[in-house]
C-alpha atoms as a PDB file:
ATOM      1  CA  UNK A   1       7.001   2.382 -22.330  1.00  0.00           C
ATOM      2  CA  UNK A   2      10.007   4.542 -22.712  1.00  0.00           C
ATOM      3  CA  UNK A   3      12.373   1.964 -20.830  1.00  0.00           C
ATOM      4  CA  UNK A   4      11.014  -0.878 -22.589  1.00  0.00           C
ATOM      5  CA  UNK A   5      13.861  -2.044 -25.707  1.00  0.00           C
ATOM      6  CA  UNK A   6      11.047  -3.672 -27.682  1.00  0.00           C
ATOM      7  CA  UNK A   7       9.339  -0.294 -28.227  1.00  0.00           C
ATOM      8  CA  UNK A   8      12.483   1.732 -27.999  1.00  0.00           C
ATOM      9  CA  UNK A   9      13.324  -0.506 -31.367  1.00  0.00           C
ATOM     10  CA  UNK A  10      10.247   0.121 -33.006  1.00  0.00           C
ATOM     11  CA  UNK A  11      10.198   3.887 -32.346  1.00  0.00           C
ATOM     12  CA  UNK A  12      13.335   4.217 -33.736  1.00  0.00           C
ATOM     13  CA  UNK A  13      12.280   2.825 -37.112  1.00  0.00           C
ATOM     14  CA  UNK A  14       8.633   4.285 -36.769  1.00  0.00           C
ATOM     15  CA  UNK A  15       9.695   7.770 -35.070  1.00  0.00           C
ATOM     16  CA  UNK A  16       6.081   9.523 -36.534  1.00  0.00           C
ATOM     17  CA  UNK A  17       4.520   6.772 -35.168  1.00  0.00           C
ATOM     18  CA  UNK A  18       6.253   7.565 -32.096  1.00  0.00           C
ATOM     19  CA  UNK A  19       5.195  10.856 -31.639  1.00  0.00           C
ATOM     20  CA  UNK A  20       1.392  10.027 -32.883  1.00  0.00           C
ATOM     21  CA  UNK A  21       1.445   6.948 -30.096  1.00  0.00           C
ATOM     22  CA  UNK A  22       2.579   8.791 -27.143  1.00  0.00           C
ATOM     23  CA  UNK A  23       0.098  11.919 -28.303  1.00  0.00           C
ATOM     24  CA  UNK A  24      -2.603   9.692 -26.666  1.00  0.00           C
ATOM     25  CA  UNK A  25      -3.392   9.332 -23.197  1.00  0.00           C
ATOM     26  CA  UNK A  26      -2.082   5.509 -21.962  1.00  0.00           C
ATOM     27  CA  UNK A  27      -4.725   3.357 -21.066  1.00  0.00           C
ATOM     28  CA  UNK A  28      -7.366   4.975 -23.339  1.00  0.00           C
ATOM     29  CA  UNK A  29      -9.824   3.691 -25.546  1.00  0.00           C
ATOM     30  CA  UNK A  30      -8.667   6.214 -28.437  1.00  0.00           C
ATOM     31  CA  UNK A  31      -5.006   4.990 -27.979  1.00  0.00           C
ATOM     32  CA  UNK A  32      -6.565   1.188 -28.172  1.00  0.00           C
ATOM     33  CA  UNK A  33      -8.191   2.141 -31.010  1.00  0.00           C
ATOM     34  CA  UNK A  34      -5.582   3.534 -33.111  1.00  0.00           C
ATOM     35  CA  UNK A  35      -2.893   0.411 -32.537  1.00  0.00           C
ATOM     36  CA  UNK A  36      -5.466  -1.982 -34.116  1.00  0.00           C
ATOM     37  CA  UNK A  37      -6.233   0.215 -36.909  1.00  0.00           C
ATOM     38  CA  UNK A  38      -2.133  -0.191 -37.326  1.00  0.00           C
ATOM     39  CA  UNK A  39      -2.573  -3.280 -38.195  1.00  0.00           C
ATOM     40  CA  UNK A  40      -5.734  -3.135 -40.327  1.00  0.00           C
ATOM     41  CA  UNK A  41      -4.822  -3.373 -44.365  1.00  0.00           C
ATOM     42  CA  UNK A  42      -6.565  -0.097 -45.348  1.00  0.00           C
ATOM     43  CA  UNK A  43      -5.148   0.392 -48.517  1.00  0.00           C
ATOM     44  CA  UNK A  44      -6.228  -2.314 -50.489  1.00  0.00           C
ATOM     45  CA  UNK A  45      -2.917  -4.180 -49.698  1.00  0.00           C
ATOM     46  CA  UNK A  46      -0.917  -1.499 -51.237  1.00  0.00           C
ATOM     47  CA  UNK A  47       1.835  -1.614 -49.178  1.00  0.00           C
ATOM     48  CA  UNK A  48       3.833  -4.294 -47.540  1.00  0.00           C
ATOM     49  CA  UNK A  49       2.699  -3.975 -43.771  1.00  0.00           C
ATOM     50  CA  UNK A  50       5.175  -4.042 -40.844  1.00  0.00           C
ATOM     51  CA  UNK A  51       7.860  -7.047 -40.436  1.00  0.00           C
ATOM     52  CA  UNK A  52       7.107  -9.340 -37.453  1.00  0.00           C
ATOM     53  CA  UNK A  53       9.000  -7.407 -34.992  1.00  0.00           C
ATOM     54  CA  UNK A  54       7.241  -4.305 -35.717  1.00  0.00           C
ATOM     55  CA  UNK A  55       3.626  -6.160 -35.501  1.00  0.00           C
ATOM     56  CA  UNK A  56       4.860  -7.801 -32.089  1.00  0.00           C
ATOM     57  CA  UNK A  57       5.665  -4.520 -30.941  1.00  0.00           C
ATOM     58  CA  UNK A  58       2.280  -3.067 -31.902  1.00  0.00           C
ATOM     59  CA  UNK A  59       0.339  -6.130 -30.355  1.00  0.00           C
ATOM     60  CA  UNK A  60       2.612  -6.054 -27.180  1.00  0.00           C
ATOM     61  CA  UNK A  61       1.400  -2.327 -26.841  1.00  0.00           C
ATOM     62  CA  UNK A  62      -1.839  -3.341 -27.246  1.00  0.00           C
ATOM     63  CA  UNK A  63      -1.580  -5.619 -24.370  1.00  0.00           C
ATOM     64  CA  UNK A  64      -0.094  -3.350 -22.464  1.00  0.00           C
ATOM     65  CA  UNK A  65      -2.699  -0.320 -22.558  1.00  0.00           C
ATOM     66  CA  UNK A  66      -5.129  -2.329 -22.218  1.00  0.00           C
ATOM     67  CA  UNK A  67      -3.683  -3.568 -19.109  1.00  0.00           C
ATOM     68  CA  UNK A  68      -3.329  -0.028 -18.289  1.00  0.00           C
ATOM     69  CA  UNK A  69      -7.177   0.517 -18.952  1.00  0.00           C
ATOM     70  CA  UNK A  70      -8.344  -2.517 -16.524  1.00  0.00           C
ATOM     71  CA  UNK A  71      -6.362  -0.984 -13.997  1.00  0.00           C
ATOM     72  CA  UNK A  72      -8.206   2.405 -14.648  1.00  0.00           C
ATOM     73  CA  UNK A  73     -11.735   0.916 -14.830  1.00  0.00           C
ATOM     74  CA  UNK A  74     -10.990  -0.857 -10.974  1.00  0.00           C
ATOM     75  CA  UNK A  75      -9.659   2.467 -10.113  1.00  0.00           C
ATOM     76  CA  UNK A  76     -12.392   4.182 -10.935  1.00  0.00           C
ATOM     77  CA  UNK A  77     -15.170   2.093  -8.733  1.00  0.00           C
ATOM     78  CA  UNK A  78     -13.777   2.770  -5.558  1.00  0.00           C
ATOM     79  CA  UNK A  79     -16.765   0.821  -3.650  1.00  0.00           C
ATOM     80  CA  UNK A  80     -16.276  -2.183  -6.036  1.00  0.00           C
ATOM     81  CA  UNK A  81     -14.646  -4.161  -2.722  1.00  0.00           C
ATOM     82  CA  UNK A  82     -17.181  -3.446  -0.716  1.00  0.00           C
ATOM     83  CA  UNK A  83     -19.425  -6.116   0.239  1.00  0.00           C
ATOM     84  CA  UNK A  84     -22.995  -4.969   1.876  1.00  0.00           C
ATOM     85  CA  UNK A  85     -23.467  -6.260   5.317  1.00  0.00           C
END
Protein backbone atom coordinates (compact mmCIF):
# COMPACT_ATOMS: atom_id res chain seq x y z
CA UNK A 1 0.00 0.00 0.00
CA UNK A 2 2.60 2.52 0.85
CA UNK A 3 4.51 2.04 -2.59
CA UNK A 4 1.46 2.05 -4.52
CA UNK A 5 1.06 5.98 -6.42
CA UNK A 6 -2.71 5.49 -6.65
CA UNK A 7 -3.04 5.48 -2.84
CA UNK A 8 -0.01 7.60 -2.22
CA UNK A 9 -2.34 10.29 -4.30
CA UNK A 10 -5.28 9.80 -2.39
CA UNK A 11 -3.57 9.95 1.02
CA UNK A 12 -2.16 12.99 0.23
CA UNK A 13 -5.51 14.70 -0.34
CA UNK A 14 -7.30 12.48 2.38
CA UNK A 15 -4.27 12.46 5.02
CA UNK A 16 -7.08 11.70 8.16
CA UNK A 17 -8.26 9.19 6.12
CA UNK A 18 -4.85 8.03 5.90
CA UNK A 19 -4.13 7.63 9.29
CA UNK A 20 -7.84 6.12 10.11
CA UNK A 21 -7.13 3.44 7.02
CA UNK A 22 -3.84 2.19 8.02
CA UNK A 23 -5.18 2.15 11.95
CA UNK A 24 -6.80 -1.17 10.81
CA UNK A 25 -5.29 -4.39 10.48
CA UNK A 26 -4.95 -5.25 6.35
CA UNK A 27 -6.97 -7.94 5.32
CA UNK A 28 -9.66 -7.50 8.03
CA UNK A 29 -13.21 -7.54 8.00
CA UNK A 30 -13.34 -4.14 10.12
CA UNK A 31 -10.95 -2.48 7.54
CA UNK A 32 -13.49 -3.98 4.67
CA UNK A 33 -16.07 -2.61 6.42
CA UNK A 34 -15.10 0.86 6.87
CA UNK A 35 -13.97 1.48 2.92
CA UNK A 36 -17.59 0.69 1.85
CA UNK A 37 -19.11 2.78 4.41
CA UNK A 38 -16.68 5.53 2.49
CA UNK A 39 -18.62 5.36 -0.10
CA UNK A 40 -22.10 5.11 1.45
CA UNK A 41 -24.10 8.73 1.23
CA UNK A 42 -24.77 9.03 5.00
CA UNK A 43 -25.61 12.43 5.18
CA UNK A 44 -28.56 12.79 3.28
CA UNK A 45 -26.43 13.86 0.22
CA UNK A 46 -25.07 16.76 2.04
CA UNK A 47 -21.91 16.83 0.69
CA UNK A 48 -20.44 16.29 -2.69
CA UNK A 49 -18.73 12.75 -2.29
CA UNK A 50 -15.20 11.99 -3.56
CA UNK A 51 -14.14 12.76 -7.40
CA UNK A 52 -13.59 9.58 -9.47
CA UNK A 53 -10.05 9.19 -8.65
CA UNK A 54 -10.63 9.25 -5.05
CA UNK A 55 -13.65 6.54 -5.38
CA UNK A 56 -11.22 4.36 -7.66
CA UNK A 57 -8.78 4.56 -5.06
CA UNK A 58 -11.22 3.51 -2.33
CA UNK A 59 -12.67 0.57 -4.53
CA UNK A 60 -9.06 -0.48 -5.62
CA UNK A 61 -8.38 -0.80 -1.76
CA UNK A 62 -11.23 -2.65 -1.40
CA UNK A 63 -10.04 -5.12 -3.84
CA UNK A 64 -7.01 -5.27 -2.50
CA UNK A 65 -7.81 -6.23 1.29
CA UNK A 66 -9.98 -8.34 0.36
CA UNK A 67 -7.46 -10.09 -1.61
CA UNK A 68 -5.45 -9.86 1.43
CA UNK A 69 -8.34 -11.59 3.48
CA UNK A 70 -8.68 -14.73 0.93
CA UNK A 71 -5.18 -15.19 1.35
CA UNK A 72 -5.67 -15.19 5.23
CA UNK A 73 -8.75 -17.47 5.25
CA UNK A 74 -6.43 -20.32 2.99
CA UNK A 75 -3.79 -19.56 5.45
CA UNK A 76 -5.60 -20.28 8.16
CA UNK A 77 -6.87 -24.05 7.12
CA UNK A 78 -3.66 -25.53 6.92
CA UNK A 79 -5.22 -29.18 6.12
CA UNK A 80 -7.44 -27.59 3.39
CA UNK A 81 -4.92 -29.52 0.65
CA UNK A 82 -5.16 -32.48 2.11
CA UNK A 83 -7.05 -35.07 0.45
CA UNK A 84 -8.08 -38.30 2.74
CA UNK A 85 -6.69 -41.48 1.43
Amino acid sequence: MDKNEQFQRFFEKFPHLEKKIKSFKWGSQDLDDFLNFLLLDTRNSERQGFDLDSANSIFELIKENKLEMEKDQKIDDVWSGVHEL
